[in-house]
Protein backbone atom coordinates (compact mmCIF):
# COMPACT_ATOMS: atom_id res chain seq x y z
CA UNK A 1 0.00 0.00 0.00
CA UNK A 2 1.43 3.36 -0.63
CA UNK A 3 1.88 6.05 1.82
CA UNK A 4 -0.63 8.80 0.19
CA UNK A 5 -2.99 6.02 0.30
CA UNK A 6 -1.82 5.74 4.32
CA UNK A 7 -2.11 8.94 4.46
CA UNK A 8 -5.65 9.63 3.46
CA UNK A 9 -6.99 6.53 5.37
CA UNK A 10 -5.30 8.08 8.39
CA UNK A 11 -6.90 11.05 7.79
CA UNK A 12 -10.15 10.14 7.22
CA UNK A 13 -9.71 7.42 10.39
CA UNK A 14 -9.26 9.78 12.64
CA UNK A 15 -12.06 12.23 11.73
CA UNK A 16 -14.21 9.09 12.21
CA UNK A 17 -13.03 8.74 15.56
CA UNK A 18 -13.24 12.57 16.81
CA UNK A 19 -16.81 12.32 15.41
CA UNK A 20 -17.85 9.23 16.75
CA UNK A 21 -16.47 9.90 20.45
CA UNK A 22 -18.43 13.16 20.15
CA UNK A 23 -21.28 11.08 19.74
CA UNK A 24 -21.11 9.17 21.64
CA UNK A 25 -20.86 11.80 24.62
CA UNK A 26 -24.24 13.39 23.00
CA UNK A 27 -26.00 9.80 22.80
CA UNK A 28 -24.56 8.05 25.62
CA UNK A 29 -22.90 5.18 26.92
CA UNK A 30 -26.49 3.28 25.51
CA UNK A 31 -25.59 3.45 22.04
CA UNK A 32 -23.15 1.68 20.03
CA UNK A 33 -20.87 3.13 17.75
CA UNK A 34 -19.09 1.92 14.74
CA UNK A 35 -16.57 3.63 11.51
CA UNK A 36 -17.17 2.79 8.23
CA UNK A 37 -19.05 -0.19 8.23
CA UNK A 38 -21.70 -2.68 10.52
CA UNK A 39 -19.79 -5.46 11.94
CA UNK A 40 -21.42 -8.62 11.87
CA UNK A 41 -22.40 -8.69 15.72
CA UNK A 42 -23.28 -5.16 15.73
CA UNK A 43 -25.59 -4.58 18.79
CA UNK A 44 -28.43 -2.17 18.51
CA UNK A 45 -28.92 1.13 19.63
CA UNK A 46 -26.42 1.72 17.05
CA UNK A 47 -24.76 4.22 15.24
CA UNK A 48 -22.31 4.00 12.30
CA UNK A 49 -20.23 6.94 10.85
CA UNK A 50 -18.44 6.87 7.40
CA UNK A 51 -16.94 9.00 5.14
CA UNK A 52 -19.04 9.85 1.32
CA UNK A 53 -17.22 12.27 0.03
CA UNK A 54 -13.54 13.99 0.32
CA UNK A 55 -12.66 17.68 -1.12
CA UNK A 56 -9.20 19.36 -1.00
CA UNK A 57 -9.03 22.90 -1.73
CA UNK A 58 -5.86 24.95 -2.40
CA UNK A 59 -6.21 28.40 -0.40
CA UNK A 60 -2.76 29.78 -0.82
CA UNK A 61 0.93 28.53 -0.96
CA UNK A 62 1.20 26.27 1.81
CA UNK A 63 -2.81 26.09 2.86
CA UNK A 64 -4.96 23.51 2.04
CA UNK A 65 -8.49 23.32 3.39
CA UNK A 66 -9.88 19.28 3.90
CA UNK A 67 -13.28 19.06 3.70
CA UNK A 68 -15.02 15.58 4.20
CA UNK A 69 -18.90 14.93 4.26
CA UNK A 70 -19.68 12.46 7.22
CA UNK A 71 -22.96 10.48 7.13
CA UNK A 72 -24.55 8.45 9.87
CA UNK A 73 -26.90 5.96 10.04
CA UNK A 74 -28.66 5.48 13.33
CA UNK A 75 -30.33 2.06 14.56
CA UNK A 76 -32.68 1.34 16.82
CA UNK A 77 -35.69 -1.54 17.76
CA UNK A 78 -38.04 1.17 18.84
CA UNK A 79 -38.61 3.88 15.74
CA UNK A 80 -39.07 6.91 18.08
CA UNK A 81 -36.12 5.98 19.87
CA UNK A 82 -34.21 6.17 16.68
CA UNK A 83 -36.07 9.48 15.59
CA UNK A 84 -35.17 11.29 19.22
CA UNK A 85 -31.18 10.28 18.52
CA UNK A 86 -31.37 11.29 14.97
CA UNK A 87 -33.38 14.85 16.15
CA UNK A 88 -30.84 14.90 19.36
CA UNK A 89 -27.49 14.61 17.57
CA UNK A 90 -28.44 17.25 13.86
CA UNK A 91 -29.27 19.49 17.03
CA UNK A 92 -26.23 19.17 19.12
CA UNK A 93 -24.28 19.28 15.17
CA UNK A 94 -26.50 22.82 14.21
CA UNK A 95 -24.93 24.07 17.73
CA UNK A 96 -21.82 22.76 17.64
CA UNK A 97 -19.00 24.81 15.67
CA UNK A 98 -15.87 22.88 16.15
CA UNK A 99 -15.64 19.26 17.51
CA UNK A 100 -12.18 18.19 19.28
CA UNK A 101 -9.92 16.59 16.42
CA UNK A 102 -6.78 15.97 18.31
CA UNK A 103 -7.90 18.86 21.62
CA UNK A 104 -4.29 18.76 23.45
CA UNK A 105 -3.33 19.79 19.82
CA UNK A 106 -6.01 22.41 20.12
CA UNK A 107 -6.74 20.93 16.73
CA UNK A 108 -10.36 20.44 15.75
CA UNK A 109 -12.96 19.87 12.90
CA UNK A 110 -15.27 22.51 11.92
CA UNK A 111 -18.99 21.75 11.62
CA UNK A 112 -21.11 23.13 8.88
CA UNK A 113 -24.44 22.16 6.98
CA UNK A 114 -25.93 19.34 9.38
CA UNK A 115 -28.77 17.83 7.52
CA UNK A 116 -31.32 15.22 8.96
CA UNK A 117 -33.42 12.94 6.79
CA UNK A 118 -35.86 10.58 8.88
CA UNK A 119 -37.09 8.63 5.59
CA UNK A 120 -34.03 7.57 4.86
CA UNK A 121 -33.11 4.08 3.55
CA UNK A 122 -31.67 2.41 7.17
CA UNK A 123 -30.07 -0.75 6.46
CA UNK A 124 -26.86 -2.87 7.01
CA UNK A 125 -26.69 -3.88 3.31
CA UNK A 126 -23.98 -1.24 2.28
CA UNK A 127 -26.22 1.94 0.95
CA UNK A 128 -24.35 5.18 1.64
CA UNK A 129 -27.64 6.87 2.80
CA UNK A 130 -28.09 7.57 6.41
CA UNK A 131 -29.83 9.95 8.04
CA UNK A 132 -27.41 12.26 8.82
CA UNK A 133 -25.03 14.24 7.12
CA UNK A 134 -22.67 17.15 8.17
CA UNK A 135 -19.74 18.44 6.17
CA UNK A 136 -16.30 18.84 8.20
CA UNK A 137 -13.86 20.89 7.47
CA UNK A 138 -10.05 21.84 8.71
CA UNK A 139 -7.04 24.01 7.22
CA UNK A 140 -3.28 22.31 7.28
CA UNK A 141 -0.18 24.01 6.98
CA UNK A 142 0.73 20.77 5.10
CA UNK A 143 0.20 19.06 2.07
CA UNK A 144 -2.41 16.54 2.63
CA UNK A 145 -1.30 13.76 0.27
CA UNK A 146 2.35 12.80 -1.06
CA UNK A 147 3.92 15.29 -3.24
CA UNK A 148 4.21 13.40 -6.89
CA UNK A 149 7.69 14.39 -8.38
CA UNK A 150 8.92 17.02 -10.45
CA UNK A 151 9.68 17.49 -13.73
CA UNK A 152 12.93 16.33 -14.71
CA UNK A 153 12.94 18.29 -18.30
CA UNK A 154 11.24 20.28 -21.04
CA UNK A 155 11.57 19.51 -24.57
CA UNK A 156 11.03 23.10 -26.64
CA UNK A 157 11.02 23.59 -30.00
CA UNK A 158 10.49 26.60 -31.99
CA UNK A 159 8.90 26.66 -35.11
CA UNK A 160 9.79 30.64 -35.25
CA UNK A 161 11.91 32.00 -37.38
């Protein structure tokens, strides 16, 4: 595996886990969390994060700005139950403007455009509908991924004359 492909799976792993231990402070020690996919044995009340889309934007010389969209899918036997979480966390998300990324780092995700959808399609069979989505964003210093290497010449040739 190469390291920009390390590199982005780090990245997006831990924005999983910042958002999923910030749910689980909203939710409770009741619900079960998961990253990226259901486990077999998951246990309901449940909750699963993943990643469904990345963006990179260029900003300046050496600033980027990351910006993932984050969807959840919440599970639970008893519909209102699972209504109440979903209403409980796109609250806590619409008042929340930073979650802790790495907070000894002061280092931290920026919330923007929560969005709830209580019809959606909740299942374990892979869809990447859920009824939450939030877009997260943070500004690095750093190139995200792996710089690719430069060129090492330039053929020219004038047809002026």
């Amino acid at each position: 595996m190469s390291s920009m492909t390390e590199s982005a799976q780090s990245t997006v792993h831990s924005w999983i886990t910042a958002i999923c231990a910030w749910t689980q402070d909203v939710v409770g020690s009741k619900w079960s969390l998961y990253s990226g996919v259901w486990p077999t044995d998951y246990t309901k009340p449940a909750i699963m994060w993943r990643v469904t889309g990345i963006d990179v934007r260029v900003l300046g010389l050496s600033s980027y700005e990351i910006e993932q969209r984050l969807t959840a899918t919440v599970l639970a036997d008893d519909p209102i139950e699972q209504n109440a979480a979903v209403l409980q966390l796109l609250v806590e998300l619409g008042a929340a403007v930073k979650i802790p990324l790495q907070a000894a780092e002061r280092r931290f995700l920026t919330i923007s455009e929560p969005k709830g959808n209580l019809n959606a399609n909740v299942n374990t069979t892979g869809t990447t509908e859920g009824q939450i989505t939030v877009t997260c964003t943070r500004r690095t210093g750093r190139r995200p991924v792996e710089e690719i290497s430069l060129m090492q010449f330039v053929n020219y040739k004038s047809n002026m004359r």
